[in-house]
Protein backbone atom coordinates (compact mmCIF):
# COMPACT_ATOMS: atom_id res chain seq x y z
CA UNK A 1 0.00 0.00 0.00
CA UNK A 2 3.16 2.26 0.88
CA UNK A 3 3.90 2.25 -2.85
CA UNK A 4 1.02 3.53 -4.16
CA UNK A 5 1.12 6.87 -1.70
CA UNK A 6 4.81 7.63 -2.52
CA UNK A 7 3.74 10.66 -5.12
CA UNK A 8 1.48 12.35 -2.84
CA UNK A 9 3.79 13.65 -0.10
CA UNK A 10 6.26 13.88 -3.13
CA UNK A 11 4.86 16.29 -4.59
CA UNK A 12 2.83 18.16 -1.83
CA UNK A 13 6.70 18.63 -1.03
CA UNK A 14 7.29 19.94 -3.71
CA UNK A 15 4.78 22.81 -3.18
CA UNK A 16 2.76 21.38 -5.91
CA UNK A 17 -1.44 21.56 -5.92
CA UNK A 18 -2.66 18.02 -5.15
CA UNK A 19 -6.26 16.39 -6.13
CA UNK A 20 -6.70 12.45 -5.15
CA UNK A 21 -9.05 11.05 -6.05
CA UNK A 22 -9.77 7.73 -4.49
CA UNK A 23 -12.36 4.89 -4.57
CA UNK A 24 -13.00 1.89 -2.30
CA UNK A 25 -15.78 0.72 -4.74
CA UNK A 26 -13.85 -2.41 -6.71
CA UNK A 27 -11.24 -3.06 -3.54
CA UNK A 28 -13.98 -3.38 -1.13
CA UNK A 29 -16.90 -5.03 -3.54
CA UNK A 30 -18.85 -1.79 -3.38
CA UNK A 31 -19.82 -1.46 -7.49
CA UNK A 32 -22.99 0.15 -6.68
CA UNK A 33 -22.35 2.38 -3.51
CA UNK A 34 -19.37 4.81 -5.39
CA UNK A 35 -17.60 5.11 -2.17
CA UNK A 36 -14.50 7.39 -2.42
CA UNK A 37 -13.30 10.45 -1.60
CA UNK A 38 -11.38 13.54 -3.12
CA UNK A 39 -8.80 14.85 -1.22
CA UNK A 40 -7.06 18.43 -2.24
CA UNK A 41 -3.82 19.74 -0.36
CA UNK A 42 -3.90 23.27 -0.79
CA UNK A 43 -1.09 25.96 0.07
CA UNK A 44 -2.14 27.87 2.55
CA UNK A 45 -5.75 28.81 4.04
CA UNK A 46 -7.29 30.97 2.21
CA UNK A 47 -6.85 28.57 -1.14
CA UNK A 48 -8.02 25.93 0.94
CA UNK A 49 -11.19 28.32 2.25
CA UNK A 50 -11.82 29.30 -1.63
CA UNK A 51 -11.43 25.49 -2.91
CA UNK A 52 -13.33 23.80 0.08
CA UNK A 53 -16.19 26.18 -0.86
CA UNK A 54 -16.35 25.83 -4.53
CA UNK A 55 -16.48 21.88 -3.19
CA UNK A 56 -19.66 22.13 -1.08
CA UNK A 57 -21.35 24.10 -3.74
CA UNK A 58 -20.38 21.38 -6.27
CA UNK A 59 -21.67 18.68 -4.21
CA UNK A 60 -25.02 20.40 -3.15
CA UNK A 61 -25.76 20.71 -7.57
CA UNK A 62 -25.30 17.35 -7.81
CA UNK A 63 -26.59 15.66 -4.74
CA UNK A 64 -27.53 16.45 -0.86
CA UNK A 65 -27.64 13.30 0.78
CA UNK A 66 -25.66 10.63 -0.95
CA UNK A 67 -26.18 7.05 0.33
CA UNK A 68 -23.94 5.85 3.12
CA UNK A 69 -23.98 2.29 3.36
CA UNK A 70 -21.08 1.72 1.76
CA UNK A 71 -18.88 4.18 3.76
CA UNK A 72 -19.96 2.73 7.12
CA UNK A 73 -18.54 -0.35 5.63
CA UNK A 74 -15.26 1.31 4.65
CA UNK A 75 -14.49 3.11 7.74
CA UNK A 76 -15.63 0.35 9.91
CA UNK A 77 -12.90 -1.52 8.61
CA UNK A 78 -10.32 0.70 8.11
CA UNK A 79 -11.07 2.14 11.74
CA UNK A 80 -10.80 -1.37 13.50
CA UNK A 81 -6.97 -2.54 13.43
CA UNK A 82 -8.14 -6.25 13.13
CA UNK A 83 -10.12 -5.63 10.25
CA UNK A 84 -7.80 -3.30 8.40
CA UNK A 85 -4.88 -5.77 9.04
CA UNK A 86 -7.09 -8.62 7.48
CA UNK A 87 -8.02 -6.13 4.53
CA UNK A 88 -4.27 -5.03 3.82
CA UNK A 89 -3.39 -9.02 3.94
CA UNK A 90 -6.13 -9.38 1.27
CA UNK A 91 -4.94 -6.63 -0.92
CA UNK A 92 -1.59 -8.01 -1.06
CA UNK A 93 -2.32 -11.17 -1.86
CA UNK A 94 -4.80 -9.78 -4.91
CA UNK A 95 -1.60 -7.50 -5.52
CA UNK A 96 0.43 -11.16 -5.87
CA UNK A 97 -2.27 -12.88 -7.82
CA UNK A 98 -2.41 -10.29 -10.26
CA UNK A 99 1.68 -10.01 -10.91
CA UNK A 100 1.61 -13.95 -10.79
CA UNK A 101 -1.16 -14.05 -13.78
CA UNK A 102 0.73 -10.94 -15.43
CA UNK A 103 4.07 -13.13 -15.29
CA UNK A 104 2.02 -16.07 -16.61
CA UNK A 105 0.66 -14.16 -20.13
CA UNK A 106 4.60 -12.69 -20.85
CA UNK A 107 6.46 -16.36 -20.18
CA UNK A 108 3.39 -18.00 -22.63
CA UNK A 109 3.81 -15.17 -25.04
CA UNK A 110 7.34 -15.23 -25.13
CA UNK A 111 7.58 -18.59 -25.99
CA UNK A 112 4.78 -18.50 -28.60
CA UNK A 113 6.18 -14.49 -30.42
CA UNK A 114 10.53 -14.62 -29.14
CA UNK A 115 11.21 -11.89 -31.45
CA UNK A 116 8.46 -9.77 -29.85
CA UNK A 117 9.13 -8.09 -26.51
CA UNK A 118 6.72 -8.11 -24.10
CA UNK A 119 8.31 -7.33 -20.71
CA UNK A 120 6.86 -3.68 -20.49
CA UNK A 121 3.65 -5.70 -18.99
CA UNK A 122 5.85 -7.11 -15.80
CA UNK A 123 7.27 -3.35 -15.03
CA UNK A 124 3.87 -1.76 -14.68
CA UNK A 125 2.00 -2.52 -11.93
CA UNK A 126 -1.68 -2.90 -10.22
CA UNK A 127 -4.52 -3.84 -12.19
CA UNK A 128 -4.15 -1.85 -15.19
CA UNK A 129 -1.49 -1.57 -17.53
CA UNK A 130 -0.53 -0.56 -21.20
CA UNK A 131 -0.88 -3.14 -23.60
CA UNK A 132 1.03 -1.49 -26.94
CA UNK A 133 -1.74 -2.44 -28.97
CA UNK A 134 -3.01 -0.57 -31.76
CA UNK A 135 -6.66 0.89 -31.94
CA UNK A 136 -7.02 -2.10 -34.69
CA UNK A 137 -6.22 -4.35 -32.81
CA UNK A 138 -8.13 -3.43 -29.55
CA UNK A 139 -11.51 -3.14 -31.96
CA UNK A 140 -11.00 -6.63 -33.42
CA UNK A 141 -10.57 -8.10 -29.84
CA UNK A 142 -13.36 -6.28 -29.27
CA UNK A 143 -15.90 -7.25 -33.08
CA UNK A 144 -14.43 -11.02 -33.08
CA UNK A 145 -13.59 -12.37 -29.65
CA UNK A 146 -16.00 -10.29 -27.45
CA UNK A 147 -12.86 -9.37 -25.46
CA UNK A 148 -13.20 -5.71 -24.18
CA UNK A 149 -9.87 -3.49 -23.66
CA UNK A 150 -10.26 -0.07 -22.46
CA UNK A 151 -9.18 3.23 -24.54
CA UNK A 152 -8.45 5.49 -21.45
CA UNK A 153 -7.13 9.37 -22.42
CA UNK A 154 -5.19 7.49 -25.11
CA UNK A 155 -3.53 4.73 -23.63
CA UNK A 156 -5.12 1.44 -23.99
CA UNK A 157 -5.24 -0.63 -20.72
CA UNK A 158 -5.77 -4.14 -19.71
CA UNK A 159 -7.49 -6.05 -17.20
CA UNK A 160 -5.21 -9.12 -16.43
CA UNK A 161 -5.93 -11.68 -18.85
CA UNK A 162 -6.82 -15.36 -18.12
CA UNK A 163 -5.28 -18.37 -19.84
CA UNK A 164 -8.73 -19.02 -21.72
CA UNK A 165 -8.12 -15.82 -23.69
CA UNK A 166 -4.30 -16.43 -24.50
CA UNK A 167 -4.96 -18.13 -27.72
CA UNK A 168 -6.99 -15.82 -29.00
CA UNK A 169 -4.10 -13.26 -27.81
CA UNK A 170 -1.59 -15.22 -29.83
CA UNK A 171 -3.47 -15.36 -32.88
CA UNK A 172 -3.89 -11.68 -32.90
CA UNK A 173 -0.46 -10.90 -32.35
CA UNK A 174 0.95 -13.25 -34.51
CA UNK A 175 -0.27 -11.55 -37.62
């Protein structure tokens, strides 16, 4: 969890505005309760007193009294030591499943494409990553094996793929 923080302090050190954006929705099986949060670190008080305001007033436009079922559930467990202990043991080993299945797709695709180079996939990390595929190739995943890639500002990303859909992989790649 450490690693994923290490740019915030870096660059609220760096005297730099800061908006995080955070949601518990997918790590904590929320889908439907969009718990999260936004946190800003202004630079002094009166930013903060001019940001926090234009905050409420954007919140009040778009809703009054969001649900909070979902974060009862999140601060329950991140405010009980057991709990968030148990949590953070269960993140790491999704953390661990997820490089293991990464690791998995690169061996199998090295073997089946050596002159291709695939490693870029094992240096990025959590659940999403850059693929290198073109826009082609993303919409013919997409028209002839149902498999759905993300185009995100850009960059296309990934969920971790399963074995099931490495053939279909191959056969893409090797043409």
């Amino acid at each position: 969890m450490d690693e994923d923080v290490y740019a915030i302090p870096t660059m609220a050190q760096a005297g730099l505005p800061v908006f995080v954006s955070n949601s518990f929705s997918k790590i904590f099986g929320l889908y439907g309760d969009r718990v999260g949060g936004l946190s800003i670190i202004c630079q002094n008080q009166p930013e903060c007193e001019r940001v926090f305001g234009q905050l409420k007033a954007g919140v009040r436009r778009l809703y009054s009294s969001p649900p909070s079922n979902g974060a009862k559930i999140v601060e329950h467990v991140l405010t009980n030591d057991a709990l968030r202990t148990e949590w953070l043991s269960e993140v790491e080993l999704m953390r661990r499943r997820v490089f293991a299945m990464r690791t998995m797709i690169v061996s199998n695709l090295k073997k089946a494409l050596p002159e291709k180079n695939f490693d870029h996939l094992l240096k990025q990390h959590r659940m999403f990553s850059y693929t290198g595929f073109s826009t082609e190739q993303v919409e013919r995943l997409h028209e002839e094996f149902a498999i759905y890639l993300g185009l995100v500002l850009g960059v296309l990303v990934w969920r971790v793929l399963m074995n099931t859909m490495f053939n279909v992989l191959l056969r893409l790649l090797q043409q």
